[in-house]
N, C-alpha and C. Protein backbone atom coordinates (compact mmCIF):
# COMPACT_ATOMS: atom_id res chain seq x y z
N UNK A 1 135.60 139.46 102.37
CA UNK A 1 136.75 138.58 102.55
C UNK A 1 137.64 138.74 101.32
N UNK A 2 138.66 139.11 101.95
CA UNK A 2 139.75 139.03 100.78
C UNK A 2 141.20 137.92 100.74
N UNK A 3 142.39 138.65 99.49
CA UNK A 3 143.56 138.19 100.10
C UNK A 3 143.59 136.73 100.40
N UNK A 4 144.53 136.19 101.15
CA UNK A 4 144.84 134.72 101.71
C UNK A 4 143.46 133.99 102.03
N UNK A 5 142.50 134.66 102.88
CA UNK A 5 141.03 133.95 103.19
C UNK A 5 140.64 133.79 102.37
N UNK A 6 139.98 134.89 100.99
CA UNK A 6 139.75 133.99 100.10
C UNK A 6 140.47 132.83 99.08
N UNK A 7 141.72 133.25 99.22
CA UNK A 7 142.13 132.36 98.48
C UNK A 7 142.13 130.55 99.12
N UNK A 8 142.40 130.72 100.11
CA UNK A 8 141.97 129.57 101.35
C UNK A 8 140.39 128.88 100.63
N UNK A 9 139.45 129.34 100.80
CA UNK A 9 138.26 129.58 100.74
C UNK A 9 138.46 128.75 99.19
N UNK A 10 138.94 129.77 98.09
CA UNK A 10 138.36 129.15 96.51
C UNK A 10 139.52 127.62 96.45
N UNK A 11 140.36 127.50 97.09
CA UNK A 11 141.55 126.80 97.11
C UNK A 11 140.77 125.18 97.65
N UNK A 12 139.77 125.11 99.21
CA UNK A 12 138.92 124.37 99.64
C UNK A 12 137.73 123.73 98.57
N UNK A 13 137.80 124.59 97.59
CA UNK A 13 136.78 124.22 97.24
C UNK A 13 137.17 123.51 95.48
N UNK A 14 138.47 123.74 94.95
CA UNK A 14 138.96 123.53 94.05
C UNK A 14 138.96 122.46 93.51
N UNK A 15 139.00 121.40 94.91
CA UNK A 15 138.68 119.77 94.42
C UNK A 15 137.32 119.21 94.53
N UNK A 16 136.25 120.13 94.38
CA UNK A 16 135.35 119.11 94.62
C UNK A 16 135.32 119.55 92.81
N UNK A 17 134.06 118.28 91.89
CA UNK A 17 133.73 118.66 90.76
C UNK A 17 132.67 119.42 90.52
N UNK A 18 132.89 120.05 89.21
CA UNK A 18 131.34 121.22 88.83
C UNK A 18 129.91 120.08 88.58
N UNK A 19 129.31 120.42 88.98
CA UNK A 19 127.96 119.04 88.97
C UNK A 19 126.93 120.19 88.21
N UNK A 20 126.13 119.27 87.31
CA UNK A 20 125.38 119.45 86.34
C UNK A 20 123.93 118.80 87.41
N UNK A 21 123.19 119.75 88.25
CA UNK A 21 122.95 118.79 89.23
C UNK A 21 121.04 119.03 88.78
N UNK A 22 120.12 117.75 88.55
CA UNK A 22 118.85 118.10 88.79
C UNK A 22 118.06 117.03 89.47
N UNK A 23 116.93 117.84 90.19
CA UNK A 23 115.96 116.45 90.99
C UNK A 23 114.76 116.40 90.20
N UNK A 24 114.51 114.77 90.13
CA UNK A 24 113.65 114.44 89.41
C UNK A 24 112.51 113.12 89.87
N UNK A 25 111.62 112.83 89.30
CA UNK A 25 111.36 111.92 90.50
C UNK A 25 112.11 110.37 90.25
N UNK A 26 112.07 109.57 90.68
CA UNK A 26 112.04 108.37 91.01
C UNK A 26 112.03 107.31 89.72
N UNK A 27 112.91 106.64 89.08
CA UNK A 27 112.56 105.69 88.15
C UNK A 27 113.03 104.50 88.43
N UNK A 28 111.34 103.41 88.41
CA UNK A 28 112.59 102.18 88.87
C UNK A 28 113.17 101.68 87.68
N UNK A 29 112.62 101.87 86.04
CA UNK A 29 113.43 101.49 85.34
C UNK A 29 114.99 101.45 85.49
N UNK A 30 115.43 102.45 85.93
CA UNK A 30 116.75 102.89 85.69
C UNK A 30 117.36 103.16 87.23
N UNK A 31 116.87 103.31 88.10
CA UNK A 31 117.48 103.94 89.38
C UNK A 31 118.14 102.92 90.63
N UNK A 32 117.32 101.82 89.94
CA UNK A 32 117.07 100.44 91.16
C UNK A 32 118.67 100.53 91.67
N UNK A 33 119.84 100.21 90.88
CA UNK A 33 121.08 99.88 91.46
C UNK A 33 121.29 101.08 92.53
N UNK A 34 121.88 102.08 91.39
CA UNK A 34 122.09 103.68 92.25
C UNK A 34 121.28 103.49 94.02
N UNK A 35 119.76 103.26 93.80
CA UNK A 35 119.10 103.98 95.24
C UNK A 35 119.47 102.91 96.13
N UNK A 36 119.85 101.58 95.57
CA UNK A 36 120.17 100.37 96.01
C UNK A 36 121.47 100.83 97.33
N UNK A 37 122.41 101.15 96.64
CA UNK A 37 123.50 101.81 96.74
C UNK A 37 123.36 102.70 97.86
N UNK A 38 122.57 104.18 97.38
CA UNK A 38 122.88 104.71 98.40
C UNK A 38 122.02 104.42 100.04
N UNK A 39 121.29 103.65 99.84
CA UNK A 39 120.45 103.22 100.89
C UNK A 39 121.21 102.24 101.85
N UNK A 40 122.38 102.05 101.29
CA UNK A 40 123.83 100.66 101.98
C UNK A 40 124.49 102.18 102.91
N UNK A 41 124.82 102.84 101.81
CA UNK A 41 125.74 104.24 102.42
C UNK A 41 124.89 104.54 103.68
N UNK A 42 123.55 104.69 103.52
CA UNK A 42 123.24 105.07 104.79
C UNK A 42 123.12 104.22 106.05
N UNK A 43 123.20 102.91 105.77
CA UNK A 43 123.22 102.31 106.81
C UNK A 43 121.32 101.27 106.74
N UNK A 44 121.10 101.12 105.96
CA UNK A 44 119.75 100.47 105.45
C UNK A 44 120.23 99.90 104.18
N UNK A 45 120.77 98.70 104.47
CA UNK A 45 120.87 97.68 102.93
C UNK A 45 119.71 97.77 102.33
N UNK A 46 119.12 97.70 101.35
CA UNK A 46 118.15 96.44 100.42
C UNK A 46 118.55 96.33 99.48
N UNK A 47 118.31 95.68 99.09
CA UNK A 47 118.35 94.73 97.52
C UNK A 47 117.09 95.75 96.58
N UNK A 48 117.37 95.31 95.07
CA UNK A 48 116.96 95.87 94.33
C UNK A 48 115.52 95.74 93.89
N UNK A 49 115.07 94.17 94.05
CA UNK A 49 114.10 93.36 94.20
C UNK A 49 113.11 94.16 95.22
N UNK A 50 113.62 93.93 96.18
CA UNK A 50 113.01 94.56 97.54
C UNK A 50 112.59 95.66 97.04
N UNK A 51 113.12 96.80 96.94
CA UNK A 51 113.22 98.13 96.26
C UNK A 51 111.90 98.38 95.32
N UNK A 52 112.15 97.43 94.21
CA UNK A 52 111.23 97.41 93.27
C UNK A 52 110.12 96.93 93.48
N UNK A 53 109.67 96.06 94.28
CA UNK A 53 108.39 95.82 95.25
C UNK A 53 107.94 96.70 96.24
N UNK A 54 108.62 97.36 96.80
CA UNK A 54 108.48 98.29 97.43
C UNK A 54 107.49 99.71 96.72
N UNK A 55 108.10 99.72 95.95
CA UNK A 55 107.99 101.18 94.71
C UNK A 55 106.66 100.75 94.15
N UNK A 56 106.44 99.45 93.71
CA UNK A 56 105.48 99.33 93.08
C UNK A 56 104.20 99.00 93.56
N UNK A 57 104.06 98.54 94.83
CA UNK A 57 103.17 98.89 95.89
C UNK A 57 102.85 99.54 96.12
N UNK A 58 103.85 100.88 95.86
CA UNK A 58 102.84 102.55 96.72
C UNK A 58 102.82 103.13 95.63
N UNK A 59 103.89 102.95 94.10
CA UNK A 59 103.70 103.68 93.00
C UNK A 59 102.21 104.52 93.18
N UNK A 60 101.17 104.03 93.01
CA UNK A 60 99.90 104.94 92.96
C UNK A 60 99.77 106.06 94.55
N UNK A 61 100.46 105.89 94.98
CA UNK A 61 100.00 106.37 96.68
C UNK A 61 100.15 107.77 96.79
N UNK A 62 99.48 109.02 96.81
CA UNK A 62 99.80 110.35 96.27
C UNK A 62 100.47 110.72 98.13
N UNK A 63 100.23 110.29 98.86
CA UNK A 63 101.29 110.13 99.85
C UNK A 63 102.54 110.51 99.99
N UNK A 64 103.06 109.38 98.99
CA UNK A 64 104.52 109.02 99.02
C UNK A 64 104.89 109.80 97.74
N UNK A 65 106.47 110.09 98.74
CA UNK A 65 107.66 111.09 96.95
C UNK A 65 108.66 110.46 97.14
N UNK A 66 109.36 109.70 95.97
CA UNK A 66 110.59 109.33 96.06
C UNK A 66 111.46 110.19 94.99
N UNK A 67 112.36 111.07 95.11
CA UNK A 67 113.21 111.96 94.27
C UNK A 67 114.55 111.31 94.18
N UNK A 68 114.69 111.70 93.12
CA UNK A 68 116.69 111.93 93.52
C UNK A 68 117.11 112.84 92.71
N UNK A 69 118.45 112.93 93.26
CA UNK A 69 119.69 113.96 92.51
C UNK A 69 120.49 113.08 91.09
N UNK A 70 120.88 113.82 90.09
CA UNK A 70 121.25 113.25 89.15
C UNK A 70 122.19 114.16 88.70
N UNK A 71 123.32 113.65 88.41
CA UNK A 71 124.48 114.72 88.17
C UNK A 71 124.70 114.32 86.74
N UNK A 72 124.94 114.10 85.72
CA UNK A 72 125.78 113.89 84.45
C UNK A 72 125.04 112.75 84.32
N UNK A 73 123.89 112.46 84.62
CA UNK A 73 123.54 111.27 84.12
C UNK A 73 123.20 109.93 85.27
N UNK A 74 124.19 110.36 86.21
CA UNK A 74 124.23 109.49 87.66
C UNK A 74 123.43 109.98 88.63
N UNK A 75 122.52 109.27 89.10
CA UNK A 75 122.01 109.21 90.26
C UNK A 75 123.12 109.26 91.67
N UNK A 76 123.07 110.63 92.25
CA UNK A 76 124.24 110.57 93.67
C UNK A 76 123.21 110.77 94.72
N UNK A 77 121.92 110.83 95.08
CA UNK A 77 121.12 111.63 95.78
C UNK A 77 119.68 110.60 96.02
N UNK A 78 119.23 110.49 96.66
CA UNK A 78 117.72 110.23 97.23
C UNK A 78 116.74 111.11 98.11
N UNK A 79 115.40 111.21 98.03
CA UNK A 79 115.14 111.25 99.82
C UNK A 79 113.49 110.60 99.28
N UNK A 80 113.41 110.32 100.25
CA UNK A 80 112.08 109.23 100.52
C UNK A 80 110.87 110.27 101.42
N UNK A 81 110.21 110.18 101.11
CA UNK A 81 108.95 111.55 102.06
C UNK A 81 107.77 110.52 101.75
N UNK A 82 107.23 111.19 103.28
CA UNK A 82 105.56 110.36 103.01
C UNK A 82 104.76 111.80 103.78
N UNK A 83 103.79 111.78 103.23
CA UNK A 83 102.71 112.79 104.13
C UNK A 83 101.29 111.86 104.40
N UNK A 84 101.05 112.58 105.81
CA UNK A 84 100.04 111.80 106.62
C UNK A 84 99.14 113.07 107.05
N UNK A 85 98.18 112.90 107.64
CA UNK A 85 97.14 113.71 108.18
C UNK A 85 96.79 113.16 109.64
N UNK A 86 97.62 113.63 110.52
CA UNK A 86 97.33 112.88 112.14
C UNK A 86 96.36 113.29 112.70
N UNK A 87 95.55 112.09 113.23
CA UNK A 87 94.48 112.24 113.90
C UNK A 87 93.82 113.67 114.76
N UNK A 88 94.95 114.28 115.77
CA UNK A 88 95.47 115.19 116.50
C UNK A 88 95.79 116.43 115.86
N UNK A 89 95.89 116.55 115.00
CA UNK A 89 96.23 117.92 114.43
C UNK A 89 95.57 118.17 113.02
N UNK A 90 95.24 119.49 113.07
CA UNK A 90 94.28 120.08 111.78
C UNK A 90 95.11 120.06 110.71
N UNK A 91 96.59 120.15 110.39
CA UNK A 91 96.90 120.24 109.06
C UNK A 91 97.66 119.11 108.60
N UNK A 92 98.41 118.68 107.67
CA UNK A 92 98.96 117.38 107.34
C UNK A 92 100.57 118.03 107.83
N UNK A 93 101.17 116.72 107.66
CA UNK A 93 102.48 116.76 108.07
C UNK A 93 103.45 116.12 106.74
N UNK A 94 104.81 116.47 106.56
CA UNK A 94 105.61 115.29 105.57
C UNK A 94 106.65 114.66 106.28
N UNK A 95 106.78 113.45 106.24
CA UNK A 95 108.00 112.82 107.15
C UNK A 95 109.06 112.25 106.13
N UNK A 96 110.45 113.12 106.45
CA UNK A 96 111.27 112.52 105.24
C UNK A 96 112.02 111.08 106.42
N UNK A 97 111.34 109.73 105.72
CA UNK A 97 112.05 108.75 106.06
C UNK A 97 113.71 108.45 105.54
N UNK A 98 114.19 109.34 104.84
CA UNK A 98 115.52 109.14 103.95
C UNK A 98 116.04 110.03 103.18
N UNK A 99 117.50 110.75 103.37
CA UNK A 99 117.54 111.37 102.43
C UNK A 99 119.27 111.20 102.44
N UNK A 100 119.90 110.71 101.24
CA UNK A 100 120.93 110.57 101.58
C UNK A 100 121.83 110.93 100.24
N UNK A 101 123.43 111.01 99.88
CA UNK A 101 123.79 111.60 99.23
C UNK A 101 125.04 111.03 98.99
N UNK A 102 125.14 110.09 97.94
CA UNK A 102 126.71 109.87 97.53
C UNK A 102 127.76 110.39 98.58
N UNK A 103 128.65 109.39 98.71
CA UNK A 103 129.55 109.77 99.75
C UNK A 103 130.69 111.28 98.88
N UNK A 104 130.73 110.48 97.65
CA UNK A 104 132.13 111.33 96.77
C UNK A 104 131.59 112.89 96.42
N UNK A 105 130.14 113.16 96.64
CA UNK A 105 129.60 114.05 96.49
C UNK A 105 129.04 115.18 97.37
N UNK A 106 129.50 114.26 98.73
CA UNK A 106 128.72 115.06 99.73
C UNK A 106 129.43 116.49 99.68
N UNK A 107 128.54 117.67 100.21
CA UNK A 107 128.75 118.93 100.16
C UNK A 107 129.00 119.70 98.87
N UNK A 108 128.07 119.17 97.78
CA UNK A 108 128.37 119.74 96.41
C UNK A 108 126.64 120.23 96.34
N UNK A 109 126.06 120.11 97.27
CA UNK A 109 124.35 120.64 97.36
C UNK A 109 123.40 120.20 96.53
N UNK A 110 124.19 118.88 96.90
CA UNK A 110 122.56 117.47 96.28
C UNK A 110 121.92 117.50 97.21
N UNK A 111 122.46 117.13 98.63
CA UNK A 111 121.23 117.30 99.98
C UNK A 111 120.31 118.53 99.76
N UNK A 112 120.74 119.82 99.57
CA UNK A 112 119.81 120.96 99.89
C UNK A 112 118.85 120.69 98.67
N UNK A 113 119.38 120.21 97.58
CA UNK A 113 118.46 120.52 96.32
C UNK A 113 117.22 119.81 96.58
N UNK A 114 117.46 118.16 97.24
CA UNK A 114 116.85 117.34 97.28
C UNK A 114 116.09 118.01 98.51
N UNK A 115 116.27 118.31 99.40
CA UNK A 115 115.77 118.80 100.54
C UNK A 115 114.66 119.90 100.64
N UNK A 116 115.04 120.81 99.11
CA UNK A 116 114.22 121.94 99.22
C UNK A 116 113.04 121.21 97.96
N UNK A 117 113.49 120.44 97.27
CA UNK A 117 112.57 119.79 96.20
C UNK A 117 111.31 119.31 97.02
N UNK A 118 111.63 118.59 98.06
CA UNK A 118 110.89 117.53 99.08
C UNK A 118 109.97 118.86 99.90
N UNK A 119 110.66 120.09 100.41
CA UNK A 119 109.85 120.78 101.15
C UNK A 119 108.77 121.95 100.01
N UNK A 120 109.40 121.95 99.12
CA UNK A 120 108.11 122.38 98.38
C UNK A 120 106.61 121.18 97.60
N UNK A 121 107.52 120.44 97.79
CA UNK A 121 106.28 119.21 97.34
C UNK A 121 105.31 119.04 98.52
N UNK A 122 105.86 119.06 100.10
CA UNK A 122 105.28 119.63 101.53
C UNK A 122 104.33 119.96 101.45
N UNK A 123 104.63 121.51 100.71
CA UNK A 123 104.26 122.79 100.72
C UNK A 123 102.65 122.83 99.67
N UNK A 124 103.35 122.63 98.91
CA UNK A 124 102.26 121.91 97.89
C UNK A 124 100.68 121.50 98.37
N UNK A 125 101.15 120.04 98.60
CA UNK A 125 100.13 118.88 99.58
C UNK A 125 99.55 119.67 101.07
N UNK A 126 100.18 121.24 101.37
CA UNK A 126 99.18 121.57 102.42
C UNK A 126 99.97 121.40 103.67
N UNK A 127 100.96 120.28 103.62
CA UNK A 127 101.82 120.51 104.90
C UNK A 127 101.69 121.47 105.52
N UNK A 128 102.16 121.70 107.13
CA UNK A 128 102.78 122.65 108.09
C UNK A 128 103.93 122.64 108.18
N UNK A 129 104.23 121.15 108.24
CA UNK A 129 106.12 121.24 108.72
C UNK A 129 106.34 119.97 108.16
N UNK A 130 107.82 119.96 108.17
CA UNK A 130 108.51 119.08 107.01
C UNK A 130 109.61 117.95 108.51
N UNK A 131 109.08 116.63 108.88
CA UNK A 131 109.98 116.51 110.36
C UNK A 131 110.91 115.19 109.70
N UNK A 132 112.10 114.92 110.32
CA UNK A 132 112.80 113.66 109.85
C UNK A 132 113.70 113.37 110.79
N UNK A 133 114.23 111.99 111.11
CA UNK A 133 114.88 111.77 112.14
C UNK A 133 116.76 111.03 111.69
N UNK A 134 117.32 111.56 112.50
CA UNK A 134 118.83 111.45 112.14
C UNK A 134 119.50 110.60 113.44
N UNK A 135 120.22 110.05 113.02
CA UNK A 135 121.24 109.23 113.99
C UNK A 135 121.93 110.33 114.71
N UNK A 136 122.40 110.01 116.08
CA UNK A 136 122.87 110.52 117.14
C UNK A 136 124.39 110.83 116.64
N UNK A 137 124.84 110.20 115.47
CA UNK A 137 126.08 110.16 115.38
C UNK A 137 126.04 110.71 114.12
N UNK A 138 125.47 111.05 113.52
CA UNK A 138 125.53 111.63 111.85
C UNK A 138 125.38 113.45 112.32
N UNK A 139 126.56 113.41 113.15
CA UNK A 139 126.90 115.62 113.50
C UNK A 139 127.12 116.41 111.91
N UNK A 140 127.51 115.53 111.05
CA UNK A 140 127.38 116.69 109.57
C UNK A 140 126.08 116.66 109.30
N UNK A 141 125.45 115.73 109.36
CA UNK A 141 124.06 115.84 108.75
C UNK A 141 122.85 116.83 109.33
N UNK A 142 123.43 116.88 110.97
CA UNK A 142 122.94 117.48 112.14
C UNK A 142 123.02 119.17 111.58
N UNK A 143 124.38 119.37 111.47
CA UNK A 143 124.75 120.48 110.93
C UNK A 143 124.29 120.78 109.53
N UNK A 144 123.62 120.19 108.71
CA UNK A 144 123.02 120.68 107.37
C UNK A 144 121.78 120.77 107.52
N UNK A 145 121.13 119.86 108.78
CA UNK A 145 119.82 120.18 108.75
C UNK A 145 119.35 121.62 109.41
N UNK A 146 120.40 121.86 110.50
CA UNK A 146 119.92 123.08 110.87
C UNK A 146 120.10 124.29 110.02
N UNK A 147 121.24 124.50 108.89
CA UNK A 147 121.60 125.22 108.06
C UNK A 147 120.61 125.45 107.42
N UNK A 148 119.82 124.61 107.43
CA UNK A 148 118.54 124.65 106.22
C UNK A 148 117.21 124.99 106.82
N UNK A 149 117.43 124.94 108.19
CA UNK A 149 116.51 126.02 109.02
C UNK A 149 115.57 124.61 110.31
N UNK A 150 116.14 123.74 110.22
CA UNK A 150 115.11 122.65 110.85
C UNK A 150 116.00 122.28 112.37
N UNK A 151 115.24 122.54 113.13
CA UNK A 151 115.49 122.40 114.88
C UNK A 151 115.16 120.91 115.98
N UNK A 152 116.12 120.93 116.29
CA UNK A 152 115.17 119.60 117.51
C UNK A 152 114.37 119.96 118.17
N UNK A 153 112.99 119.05 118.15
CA UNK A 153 112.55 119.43 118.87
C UNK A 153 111.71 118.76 119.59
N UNK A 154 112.03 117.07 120.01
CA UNK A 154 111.68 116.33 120.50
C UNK A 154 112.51 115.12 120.43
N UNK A 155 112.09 114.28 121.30
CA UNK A 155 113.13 112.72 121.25
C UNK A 155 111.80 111.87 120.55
N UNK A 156 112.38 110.74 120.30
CA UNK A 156 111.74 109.83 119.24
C UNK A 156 111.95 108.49 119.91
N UNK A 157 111.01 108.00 120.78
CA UNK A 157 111.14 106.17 121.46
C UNK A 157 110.41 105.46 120.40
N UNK A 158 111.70 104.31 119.75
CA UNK A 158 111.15 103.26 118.99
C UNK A 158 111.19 101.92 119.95
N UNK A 159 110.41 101.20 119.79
CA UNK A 159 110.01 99.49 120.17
C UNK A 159 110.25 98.89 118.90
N UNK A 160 111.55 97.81 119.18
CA UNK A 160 111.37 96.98 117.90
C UNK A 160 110.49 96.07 118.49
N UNK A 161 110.15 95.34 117.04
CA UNK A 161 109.71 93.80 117.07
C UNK A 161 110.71 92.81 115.94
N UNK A 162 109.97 91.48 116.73
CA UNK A 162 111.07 90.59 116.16
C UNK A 162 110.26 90.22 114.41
N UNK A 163 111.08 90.20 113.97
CA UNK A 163 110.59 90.02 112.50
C UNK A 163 109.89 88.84 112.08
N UNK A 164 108.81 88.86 111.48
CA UNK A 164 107.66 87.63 111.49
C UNK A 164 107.76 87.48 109.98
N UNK A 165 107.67 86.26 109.84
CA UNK A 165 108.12 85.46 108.22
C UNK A 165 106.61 86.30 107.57
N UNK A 166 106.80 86.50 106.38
CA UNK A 166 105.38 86.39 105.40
C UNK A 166 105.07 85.86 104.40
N UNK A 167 104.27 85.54 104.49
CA UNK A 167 103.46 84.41 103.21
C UNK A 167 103.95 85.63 101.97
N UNK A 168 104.14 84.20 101.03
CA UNK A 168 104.03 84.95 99.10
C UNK A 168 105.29 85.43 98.87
């Protein structure tokens, strides 16, 4: 590609910023607001409290990975993974419950970093396959997951329940 296309091409890309970008794991010292944050962007409020009870409940759980992306110092990036060993099948599995990415940042390749961080940690733990589920309406996200090599390949029926108070 030459000429006008590329210039098109470096011209598209002129406004996003240069990101100093690394994944690291999880701190609630410091992260609570940020993951707070981007967990609203995705459409799952919690509070920070919540968050931090959360974290510190499974902290020990070799299960669970909570990562994020960190650009200059800022947290723009999450993804949440748990691995299980199903009854039904001989090898373990990782399920990314979350992975989401500053809005002002999207397409600067915090998702993939975070994405490929999460599938080698997978990889690691023995996984086969790396599965996660996306809203019907999130078509960019649709489109990055397949970019990154991951296919539909089943529907997903949830049953809510009504939410029951808990003690403490």
């Amino acid at each position: 590609m030459g000429g006008p296309a590329k210039q098109a091409t470096l011209m598209a890309f002129a406004h996003r910023p240069v990101l100093a970008m690394h994944i690291r794991d999880f701190n609630v010292a410091t992260d609570l607001p940020a993951t707070s944050a981007l967990f609203s962007q995705l459409g799952y409020p919690v509070n920070e409290n919540t968050l931090m009870n959360r974290f510190q409940a499974r902290m020990n759980d070799q299960a669970v990975c909570l990562l994020v992306a960190e650009d200059h110092g800022r947290v723009v990036g999450v993804v949440a993974m748990h691995t299980l060993t199903p009854w039904h099948e001989a090898t373990r599995w990782a399920v990314i419950s979350a992975l989401v990415v500053d809005e002002s940042v999207r397409g600067n390749g915090a998702g993939a970093m975070l994405l490929a961080a999460a599938e080698q940690i997978a990889g690691t733990k023995g996984c086969s396959h790396v599965e996660l589920s996306s809203s019907e309406a999130r078509l960019r996200a649709h489109a990055f997951y397949e970019r990154a090599g991951y296919s539909e390949v089943r529907k997903r029926f949830v049953k809510r329940f009504p939410l029951q108070a808990t003690a403490g």
